[in-house]
C-alpha atoms as a PDB file:
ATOM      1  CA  UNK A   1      94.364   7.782  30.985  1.00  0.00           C
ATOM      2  CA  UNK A   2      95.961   5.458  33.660  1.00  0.00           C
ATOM      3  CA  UNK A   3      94.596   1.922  33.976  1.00  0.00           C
ATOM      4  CA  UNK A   4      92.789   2.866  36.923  1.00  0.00           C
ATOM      5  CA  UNK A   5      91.192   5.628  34.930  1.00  0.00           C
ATOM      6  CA  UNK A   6      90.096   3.278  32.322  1.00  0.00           C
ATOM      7  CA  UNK A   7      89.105   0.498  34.864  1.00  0.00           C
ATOM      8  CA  UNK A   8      86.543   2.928  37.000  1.00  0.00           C
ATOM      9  CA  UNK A   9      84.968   4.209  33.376  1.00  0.00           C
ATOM     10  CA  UNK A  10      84.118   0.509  32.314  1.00  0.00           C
ATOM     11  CA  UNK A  11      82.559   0.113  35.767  1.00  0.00           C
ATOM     12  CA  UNK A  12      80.634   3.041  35.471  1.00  0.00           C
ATOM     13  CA  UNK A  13      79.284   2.038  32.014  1.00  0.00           C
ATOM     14  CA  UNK A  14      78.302  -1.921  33.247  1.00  0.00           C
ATOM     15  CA  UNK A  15      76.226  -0.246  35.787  1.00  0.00           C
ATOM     16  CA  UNK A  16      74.715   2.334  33.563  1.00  0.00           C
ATOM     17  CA  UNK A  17      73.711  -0.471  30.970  1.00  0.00           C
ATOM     18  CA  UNK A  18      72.582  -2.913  34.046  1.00  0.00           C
ATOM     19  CA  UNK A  19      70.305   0.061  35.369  1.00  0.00           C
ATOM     20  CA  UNK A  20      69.099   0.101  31.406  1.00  0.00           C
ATOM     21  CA  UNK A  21      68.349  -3.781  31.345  1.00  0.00           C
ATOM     22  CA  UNK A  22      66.682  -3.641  34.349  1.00  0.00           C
ATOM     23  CA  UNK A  23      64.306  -0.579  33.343  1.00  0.00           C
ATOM     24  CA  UNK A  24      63.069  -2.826  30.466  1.00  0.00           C
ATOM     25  CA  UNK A  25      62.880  -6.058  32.363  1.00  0.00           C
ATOM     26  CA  UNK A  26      60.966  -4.464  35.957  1.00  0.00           C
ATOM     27  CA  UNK A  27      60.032  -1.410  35.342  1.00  0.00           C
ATOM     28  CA  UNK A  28      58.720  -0.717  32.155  1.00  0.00           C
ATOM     29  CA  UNK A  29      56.332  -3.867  32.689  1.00  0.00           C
ATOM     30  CA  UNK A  30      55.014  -2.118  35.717  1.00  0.00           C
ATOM     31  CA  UNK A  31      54.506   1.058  34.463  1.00  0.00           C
ATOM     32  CA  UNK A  32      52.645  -0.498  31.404  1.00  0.00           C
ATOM     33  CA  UNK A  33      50.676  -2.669  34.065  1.00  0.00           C
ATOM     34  CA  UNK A  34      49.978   0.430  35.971  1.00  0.00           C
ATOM     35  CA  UNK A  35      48.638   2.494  32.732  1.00  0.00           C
ATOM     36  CA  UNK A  36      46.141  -0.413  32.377  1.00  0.00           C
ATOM     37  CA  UNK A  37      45.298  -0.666  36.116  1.00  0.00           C
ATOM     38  CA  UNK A  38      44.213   3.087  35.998  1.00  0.00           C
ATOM     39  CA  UNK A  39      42.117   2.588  32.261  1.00  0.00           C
ATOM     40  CA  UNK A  40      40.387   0.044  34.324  1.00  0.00           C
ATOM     41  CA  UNK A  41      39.686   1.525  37.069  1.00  0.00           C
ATOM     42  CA  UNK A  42      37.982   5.046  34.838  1.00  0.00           C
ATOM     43  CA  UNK A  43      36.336   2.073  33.644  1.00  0.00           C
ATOM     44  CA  UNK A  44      35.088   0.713  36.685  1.00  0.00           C
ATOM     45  CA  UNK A  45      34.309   4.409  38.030  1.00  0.00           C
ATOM     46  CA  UNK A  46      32.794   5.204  34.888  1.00  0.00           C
ATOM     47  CA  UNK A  47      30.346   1.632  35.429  1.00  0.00           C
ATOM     48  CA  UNK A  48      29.297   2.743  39.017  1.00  0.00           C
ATOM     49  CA  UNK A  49      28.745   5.977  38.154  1.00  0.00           C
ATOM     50  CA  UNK A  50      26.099   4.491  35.744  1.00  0.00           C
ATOM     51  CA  UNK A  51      24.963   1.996  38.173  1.00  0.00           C
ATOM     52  CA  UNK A  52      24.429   5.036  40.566  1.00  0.00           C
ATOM     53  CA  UNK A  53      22.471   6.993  38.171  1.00  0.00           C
ATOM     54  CA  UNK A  54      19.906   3.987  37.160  1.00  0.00           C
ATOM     55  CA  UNK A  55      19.477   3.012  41.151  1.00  0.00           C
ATOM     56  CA  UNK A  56      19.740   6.040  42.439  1.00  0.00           C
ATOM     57  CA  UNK A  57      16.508   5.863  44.524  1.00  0.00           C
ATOM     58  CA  UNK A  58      15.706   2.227  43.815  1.00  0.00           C
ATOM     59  CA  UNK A  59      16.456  -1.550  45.086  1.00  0.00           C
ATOM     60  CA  UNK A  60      18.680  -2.893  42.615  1.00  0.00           C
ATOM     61  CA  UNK A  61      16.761  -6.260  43.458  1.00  0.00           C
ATOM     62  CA  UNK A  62      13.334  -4.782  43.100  1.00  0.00           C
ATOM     63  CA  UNK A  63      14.648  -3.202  39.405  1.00  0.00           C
ATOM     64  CA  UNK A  64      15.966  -6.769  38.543  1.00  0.00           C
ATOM     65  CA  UNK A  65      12.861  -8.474  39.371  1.00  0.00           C
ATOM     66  CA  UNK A  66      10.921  -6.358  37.762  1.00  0.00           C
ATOM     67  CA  UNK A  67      12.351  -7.099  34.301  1.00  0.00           C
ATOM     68  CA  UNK A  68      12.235 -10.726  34.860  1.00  0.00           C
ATOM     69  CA  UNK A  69       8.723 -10.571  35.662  1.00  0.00           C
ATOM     70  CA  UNK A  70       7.960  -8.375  32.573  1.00  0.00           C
ATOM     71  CA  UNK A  71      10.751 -10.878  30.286  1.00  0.00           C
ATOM     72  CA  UNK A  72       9.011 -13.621  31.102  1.00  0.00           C
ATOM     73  CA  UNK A  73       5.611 -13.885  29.556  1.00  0.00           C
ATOM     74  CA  UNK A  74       6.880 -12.960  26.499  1.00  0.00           C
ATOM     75  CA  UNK A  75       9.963 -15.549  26.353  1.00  0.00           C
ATOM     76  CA  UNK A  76       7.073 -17.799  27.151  1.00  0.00           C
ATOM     77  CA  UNK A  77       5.225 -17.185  24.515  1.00  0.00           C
ATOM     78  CA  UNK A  78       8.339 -17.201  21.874  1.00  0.00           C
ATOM     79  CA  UNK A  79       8.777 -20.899  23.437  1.00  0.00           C
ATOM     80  CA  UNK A  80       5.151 -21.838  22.303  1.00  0.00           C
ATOM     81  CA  UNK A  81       5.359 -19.815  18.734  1.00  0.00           C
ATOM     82  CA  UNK A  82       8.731 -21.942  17.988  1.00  0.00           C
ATOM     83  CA  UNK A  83       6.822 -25.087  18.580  1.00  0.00           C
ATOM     84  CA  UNK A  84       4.729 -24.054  15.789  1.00  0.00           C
ATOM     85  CA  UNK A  85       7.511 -23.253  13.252  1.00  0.00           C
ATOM     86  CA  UNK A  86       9.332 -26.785  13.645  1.00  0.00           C
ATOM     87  CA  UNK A  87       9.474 -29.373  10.823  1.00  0.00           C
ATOM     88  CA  UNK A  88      11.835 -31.243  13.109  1.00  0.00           C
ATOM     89  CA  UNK A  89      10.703 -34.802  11.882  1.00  0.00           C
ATOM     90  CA  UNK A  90      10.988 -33.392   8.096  1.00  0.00           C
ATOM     91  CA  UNK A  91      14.879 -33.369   8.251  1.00  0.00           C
ATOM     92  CA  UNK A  92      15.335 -36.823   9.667  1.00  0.00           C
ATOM     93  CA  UNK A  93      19.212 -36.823   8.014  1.00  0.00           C
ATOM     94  CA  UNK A  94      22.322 -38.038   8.979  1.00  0.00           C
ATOM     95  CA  UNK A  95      25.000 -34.758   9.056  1.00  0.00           C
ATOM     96  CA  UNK A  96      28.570 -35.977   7.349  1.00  0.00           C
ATOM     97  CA  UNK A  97      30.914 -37.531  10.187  1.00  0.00           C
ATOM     98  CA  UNK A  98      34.012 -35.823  10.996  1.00  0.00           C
ATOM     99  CA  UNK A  99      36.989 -37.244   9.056  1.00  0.00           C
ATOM    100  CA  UNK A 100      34.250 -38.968   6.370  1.00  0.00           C
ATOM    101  CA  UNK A 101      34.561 -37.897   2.594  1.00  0.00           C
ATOM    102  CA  UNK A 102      31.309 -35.644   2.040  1.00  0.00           C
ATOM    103  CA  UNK A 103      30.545 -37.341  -1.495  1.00  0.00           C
ATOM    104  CA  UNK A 104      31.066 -40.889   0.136  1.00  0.00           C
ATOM    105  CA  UNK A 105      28.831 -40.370   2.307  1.00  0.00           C
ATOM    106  CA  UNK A 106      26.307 -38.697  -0.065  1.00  0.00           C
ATOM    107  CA  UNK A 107      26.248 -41.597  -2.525  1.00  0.00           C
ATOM    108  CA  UNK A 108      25.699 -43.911   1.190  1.00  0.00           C
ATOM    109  CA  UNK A 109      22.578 -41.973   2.545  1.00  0.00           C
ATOM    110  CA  UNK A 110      21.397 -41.328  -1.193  1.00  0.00           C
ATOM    111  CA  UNK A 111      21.096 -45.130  -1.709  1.00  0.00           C
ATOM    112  CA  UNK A 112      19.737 -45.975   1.527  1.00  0.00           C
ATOM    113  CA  UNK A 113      17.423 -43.189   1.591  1.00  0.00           C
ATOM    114  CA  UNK A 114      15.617 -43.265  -1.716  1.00  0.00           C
ATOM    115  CA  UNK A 115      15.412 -47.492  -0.696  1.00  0.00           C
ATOM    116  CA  UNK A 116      13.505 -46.836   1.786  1.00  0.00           C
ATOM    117  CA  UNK A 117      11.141 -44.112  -0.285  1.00  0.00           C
ATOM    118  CA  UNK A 118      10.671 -46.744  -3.070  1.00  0.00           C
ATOM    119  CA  UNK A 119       9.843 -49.278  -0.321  1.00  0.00           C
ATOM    120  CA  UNK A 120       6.982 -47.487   1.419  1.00  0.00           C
ATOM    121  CA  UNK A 121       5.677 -46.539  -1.938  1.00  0.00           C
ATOM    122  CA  UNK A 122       5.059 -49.949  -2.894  1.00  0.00           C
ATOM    123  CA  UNK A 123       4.099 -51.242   0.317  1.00  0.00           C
ATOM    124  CA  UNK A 124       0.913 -48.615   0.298  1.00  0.00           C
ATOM    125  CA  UNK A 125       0.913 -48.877  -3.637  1.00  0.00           C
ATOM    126  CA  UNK A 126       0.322 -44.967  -4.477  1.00  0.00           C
ATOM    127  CA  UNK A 127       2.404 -43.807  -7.540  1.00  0.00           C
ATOM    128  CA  UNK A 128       4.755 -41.099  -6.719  1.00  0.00           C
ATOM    129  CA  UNK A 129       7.672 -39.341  -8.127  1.00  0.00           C
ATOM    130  CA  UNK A 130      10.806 -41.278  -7.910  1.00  0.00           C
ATOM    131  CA  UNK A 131      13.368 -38.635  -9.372  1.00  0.00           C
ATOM    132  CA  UNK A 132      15.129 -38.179  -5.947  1.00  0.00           C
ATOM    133  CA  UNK A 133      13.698 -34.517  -5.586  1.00  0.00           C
ATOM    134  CA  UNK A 134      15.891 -32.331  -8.136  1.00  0.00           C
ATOM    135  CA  UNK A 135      18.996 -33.442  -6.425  1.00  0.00           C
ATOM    136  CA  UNK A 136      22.418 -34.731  -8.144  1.00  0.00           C
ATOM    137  CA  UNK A 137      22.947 -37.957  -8.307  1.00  0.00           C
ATOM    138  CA  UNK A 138      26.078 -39.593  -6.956  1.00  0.00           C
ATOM    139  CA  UNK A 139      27.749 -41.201  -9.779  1.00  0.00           C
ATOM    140  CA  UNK A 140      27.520 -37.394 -11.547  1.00  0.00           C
ATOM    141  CA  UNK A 141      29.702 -35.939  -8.410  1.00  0.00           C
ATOM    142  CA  UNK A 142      32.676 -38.310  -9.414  1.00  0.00           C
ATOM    143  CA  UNK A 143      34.772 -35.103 -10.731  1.00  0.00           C
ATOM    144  CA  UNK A 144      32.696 -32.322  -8.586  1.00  0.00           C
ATOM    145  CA  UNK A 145      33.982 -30.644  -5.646  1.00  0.00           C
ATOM    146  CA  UNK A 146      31.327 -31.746  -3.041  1.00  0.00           C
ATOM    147  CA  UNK A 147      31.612 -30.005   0.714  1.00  0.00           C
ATOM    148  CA  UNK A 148      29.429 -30.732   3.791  1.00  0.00           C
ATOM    149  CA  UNK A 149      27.341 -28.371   3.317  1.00  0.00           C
ATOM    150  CA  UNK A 150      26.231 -29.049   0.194  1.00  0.00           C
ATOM    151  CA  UNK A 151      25.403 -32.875   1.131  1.00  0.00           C
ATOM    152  CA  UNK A 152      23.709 -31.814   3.885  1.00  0.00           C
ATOM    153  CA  UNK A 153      21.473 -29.775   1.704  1.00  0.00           C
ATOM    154  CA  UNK A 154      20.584 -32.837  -0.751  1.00  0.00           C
ATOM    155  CA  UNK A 155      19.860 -35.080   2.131  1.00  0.00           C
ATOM    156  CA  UNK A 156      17.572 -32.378   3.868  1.00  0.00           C
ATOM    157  CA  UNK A 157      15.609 -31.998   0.652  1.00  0.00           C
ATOM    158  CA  UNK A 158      15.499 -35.565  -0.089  1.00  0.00           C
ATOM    159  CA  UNK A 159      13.914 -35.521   3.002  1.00  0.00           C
ATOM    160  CA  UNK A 160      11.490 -32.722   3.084  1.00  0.00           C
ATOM    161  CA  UNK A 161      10.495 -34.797  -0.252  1.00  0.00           C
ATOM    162  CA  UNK A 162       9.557 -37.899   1.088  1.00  0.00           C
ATOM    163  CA  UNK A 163       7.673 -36.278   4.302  1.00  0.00           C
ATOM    164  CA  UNK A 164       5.770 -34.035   1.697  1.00  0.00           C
ATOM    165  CA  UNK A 165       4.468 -37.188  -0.150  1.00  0.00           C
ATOM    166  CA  UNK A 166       3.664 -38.826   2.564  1.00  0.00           C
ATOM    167  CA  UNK A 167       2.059 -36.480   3.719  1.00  0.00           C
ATOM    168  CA  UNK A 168      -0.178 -36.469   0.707  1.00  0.00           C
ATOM    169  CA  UNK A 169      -0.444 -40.085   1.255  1.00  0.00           C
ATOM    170  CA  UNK A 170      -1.866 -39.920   4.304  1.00  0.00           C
ATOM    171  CA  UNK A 171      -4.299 -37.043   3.487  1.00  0.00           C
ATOM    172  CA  UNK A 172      -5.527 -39.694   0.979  1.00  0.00           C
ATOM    173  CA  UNK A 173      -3.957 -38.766  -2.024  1.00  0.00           C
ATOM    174  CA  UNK A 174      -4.659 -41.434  -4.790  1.00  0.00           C
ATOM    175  CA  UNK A 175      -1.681 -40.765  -7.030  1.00  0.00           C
ATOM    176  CA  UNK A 176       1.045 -37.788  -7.067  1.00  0.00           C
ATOM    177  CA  UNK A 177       2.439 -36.981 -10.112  1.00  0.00           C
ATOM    178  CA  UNK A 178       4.888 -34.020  -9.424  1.00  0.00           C
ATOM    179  CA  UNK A 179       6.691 -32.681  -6.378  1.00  0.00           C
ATOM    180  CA  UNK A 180       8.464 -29.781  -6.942  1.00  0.00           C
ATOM    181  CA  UNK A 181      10.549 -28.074  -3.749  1.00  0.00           C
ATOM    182  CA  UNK A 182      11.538 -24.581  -4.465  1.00  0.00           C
ATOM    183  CA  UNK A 183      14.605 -23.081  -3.178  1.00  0.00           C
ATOM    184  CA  UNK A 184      14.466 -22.337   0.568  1.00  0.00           C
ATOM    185  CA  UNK A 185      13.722 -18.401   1.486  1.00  0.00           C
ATOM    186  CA  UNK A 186      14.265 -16.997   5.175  1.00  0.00           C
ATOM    187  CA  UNK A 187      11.859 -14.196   6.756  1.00  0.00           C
ATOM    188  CA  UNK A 188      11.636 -12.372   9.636  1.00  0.00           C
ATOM    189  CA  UNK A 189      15.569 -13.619  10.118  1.00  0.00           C
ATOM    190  CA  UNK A 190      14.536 -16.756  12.278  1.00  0.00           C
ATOM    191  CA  UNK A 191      12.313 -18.477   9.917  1.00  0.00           C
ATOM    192  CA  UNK A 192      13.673 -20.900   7.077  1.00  0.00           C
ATOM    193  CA  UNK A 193      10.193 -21.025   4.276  1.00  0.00           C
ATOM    194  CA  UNK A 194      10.016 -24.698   2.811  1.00  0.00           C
ATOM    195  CA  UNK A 195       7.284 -24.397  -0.374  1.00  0.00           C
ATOM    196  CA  UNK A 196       6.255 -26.507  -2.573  1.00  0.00           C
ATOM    197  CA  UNK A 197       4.125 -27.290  -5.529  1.00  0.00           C
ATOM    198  CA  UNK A 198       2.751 -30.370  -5.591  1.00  0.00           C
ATOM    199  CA  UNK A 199      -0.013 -32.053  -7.992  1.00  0.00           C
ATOM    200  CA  UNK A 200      -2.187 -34.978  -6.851  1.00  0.00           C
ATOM    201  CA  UNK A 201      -5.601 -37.042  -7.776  1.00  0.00           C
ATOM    202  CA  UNK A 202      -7.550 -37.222  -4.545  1.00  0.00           C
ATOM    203  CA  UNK A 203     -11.030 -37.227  -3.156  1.00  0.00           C
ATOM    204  CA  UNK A 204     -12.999 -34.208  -2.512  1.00  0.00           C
ATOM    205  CA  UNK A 205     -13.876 -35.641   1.017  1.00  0.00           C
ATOM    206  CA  UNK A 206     -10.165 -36.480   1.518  1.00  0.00           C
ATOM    207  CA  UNK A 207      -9.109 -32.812  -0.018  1.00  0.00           C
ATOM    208  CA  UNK A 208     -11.499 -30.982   2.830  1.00  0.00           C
ATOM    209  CA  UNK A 209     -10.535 -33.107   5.463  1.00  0.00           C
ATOM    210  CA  UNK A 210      -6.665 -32.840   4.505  1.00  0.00           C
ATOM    211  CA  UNK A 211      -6.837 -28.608   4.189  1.00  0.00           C
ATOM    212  CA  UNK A 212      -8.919 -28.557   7.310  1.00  0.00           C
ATOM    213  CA  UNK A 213      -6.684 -30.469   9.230  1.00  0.00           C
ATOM    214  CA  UNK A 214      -3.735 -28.368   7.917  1.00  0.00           C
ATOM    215  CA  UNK A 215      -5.185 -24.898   8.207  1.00  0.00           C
ATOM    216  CA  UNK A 216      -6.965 -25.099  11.265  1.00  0.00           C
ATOM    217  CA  UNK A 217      -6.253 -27.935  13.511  1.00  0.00           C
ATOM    218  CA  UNK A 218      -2.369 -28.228  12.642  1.00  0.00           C
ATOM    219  CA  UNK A 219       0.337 -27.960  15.704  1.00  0.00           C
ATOM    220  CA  UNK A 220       2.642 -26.852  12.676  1.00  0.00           C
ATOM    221  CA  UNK A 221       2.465 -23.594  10.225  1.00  0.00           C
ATOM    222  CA  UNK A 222       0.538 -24.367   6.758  1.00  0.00           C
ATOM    223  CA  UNK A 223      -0.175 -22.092   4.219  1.00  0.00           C
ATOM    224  CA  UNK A 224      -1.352 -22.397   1.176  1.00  0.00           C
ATOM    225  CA  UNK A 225      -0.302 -19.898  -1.440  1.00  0.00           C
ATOM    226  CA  UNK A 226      -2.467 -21.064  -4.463  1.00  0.00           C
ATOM    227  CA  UNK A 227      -4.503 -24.397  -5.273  1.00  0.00           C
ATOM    228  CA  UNK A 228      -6.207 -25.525  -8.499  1.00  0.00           C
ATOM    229  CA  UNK A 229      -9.408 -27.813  -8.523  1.00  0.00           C
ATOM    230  CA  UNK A 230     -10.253 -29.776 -11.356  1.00  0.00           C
ATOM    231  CA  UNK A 231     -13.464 -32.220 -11.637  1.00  0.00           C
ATOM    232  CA  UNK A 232     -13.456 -34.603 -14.552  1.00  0.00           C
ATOM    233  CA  UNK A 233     -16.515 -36.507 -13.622  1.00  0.00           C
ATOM    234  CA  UNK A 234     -19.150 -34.311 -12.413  1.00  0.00           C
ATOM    235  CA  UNK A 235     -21.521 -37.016 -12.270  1.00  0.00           C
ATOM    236  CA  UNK A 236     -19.948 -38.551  -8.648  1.00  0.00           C
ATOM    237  CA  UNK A 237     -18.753 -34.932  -7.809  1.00  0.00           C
ATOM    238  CA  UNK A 238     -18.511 -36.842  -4.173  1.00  0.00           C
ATOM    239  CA  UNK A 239     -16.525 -39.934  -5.098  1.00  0.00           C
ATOM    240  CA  UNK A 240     -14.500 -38.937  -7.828  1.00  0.00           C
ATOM    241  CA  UNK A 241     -10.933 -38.415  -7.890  1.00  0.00           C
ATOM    242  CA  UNK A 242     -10.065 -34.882  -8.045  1.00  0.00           C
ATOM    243  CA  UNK A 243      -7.048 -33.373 -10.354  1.00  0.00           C
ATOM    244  CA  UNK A 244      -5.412 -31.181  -7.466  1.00  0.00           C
ATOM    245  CA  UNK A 245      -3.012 -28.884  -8.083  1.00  0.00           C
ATOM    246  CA  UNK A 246      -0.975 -26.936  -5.217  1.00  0.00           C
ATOM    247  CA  UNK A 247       1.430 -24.745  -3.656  1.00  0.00           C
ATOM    248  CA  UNK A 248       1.809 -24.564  -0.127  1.00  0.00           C
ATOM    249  CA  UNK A 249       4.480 -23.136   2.374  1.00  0.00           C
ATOM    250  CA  UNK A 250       6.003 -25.037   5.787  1.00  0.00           C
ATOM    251  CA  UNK A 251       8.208 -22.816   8.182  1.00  0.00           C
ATOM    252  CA  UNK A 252      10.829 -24.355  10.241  1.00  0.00           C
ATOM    253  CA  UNK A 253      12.900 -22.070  13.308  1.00  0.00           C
ATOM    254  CA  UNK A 254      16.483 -20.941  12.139  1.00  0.00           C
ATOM    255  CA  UNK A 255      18.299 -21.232  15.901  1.00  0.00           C
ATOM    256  CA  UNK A 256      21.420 -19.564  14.154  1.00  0.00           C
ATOM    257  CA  UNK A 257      18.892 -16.990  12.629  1.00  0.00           C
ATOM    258  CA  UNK A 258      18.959 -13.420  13.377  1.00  0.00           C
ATOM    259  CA  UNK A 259      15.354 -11.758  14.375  1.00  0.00           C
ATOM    260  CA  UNK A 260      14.833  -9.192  11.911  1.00  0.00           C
ATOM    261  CA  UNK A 261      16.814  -9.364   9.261  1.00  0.00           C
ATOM    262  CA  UNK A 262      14.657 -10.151   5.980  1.00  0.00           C
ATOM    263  CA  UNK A 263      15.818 -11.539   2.986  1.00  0.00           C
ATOM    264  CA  UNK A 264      13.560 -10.379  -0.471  1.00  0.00           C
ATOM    265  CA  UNK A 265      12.828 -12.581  -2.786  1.00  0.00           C
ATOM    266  CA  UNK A 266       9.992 -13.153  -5.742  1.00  0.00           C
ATOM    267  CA  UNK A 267       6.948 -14.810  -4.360  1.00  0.00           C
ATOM    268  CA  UNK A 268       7.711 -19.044  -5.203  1.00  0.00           C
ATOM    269  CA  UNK A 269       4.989 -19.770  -7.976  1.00  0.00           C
ATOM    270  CA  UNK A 270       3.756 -17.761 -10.669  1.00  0.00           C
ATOM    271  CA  UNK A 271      -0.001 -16.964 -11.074  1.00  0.00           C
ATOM    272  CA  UNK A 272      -1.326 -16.957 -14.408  1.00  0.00           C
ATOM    273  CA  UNK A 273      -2.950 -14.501 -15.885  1.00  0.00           C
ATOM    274  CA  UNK A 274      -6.163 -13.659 -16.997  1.00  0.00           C
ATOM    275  CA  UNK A 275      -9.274 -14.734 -14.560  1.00  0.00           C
ATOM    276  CA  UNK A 276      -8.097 -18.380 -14.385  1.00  0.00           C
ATOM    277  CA  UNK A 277      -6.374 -18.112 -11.366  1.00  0.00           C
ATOM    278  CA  UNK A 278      -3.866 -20.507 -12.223  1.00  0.00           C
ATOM    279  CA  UNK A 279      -0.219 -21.371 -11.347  1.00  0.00           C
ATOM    280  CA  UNK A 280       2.745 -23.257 -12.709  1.00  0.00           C
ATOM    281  CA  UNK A 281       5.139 -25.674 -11.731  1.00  0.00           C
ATOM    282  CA  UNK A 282       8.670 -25.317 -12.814  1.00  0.00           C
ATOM    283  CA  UNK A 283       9.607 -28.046 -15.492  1.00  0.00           C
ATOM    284  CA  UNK A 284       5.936 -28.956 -16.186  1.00  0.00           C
END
């Protein structure tokens, strides 16, 4: 081949690999843009189709309004049934700060919260456990892997513990002498179940008033699950202290919950047997 020959064939194949790169750089991103543009658009056709179908001899508007109207009432009434499944003043903890070693902070709220529970136990002089509610203590976490989570759920039942006794104390209780907080149970997917067994030495006035209060008049969901009366003076069946024994359930709204879903689990106390009636506490 003459020069010229060879020069006009390396021109040819320049332009042949320039036509190449410029099919992968322009045009194969618009034909893949232009595949998508027409999935999208069976989409959209496929929507109004739908749309069509559903309105087809209504007001959009009208249809619209109509659901609201009929959504309404009964988002009201989920507002109001929340209110009554909130323990929101139960859980008064501090979450672990960003950045802040979980188990530092444990043994920090730990100390300053079971202070302040000793303190308003001897300031209205009622006896009262002082075990720190069946939750580690700090200087036993020195080797333990500790995450937020699980501080988080010490401090909450720390205190759920102290707003269960004083809620006893304010029923009238005379003296508690056990608190014990099973593990926490969800139902109906939305609803975290707080129960616990407690056992007290309190008036029979104070008792009534206390499950009346509870039952019937309460803002907040109480049930009891089982209760044990015991009368060791019968002559001042009015003015002495009874031995109480009891199990009773709080529910508090899950807002990461998911309606439905129901978790089974064995009932949280045990009923004895026989026709006694009784329960027990675990540990006792």
């Amino acid at each position: 081949m003459s020069k010229q020959s060879i020069i006009m064939v390396l021109l040819l194949v320049l332009a042949l690999a320039a036509l190449a790169v410029g099919f992968q750089v322009v045009i194969a991103p618009l034909q893949a843009q232009l595949i998508e543009d027409k999935e999208y658009a069976e989409q959209l056709e496929s929507r109004l189709n739908d749309l069509r179908n559903t309105f087809a001899s209504s007001d959009p508007e009208l249809v619209v309004s109509a659901w609201r109207e009929a959504v309404q009432p009964w988002s009201e009434a989920v507002q109001r049934r929340r209110q009554v499944f909130s323990m929101a003043d139960a859980f008064d903890i501090e979450e672990v700060p960003e950045g802040k070693i979980a188990r530092f902070h444990y043994e920090e709220q730990y100390s300053e919260m079971m202070q302040e529970y000793l303190q308003e136990l001897r300031s209205r002089g009622i006896p009262a456990p002082t075990d720190g509610f069946d939750v580690p203590y700090p200087d036993r976490l020195t080797s333990a892997t500790v995450t937020d989570d699980d501080v988080e759920d010490w401090l909450r039942r720390i205190s759920f513990g102290k707003d269960t006794v004083r809620l006893l104390m304010d029923a009238g209780a005379r003296y508690i002498g056990a608190v014990e907080i099973w593990p926490t149970r969800t139902e109906q997917g939305v609803l975290q179940m707080w129960t616990v067994g407690v056992s007290m030495m309190i008036r029979w006035d104070d008792l009534v008033r206390f499950l009346d209060e509870m039952s019937a008049e309460s803002d907040e969901y109480f049930n009891i699950e089982a209760i044990r009366i015991v009368n060791q003076n019968l002559n001042q069946p009015a003015t002495a202290p009874l031995q109480v024994e009891m199990v009773f359930t709080r529910a508090d709204y899950d807002e990461t919950g998911r309606p439905g879903m129901q978790q089974q689990q064995q009932p949280p106390f045990m009923m004895g047997g026989g026709g006694g009636g009784g329960f027990s506490f675990p540990g006792m």
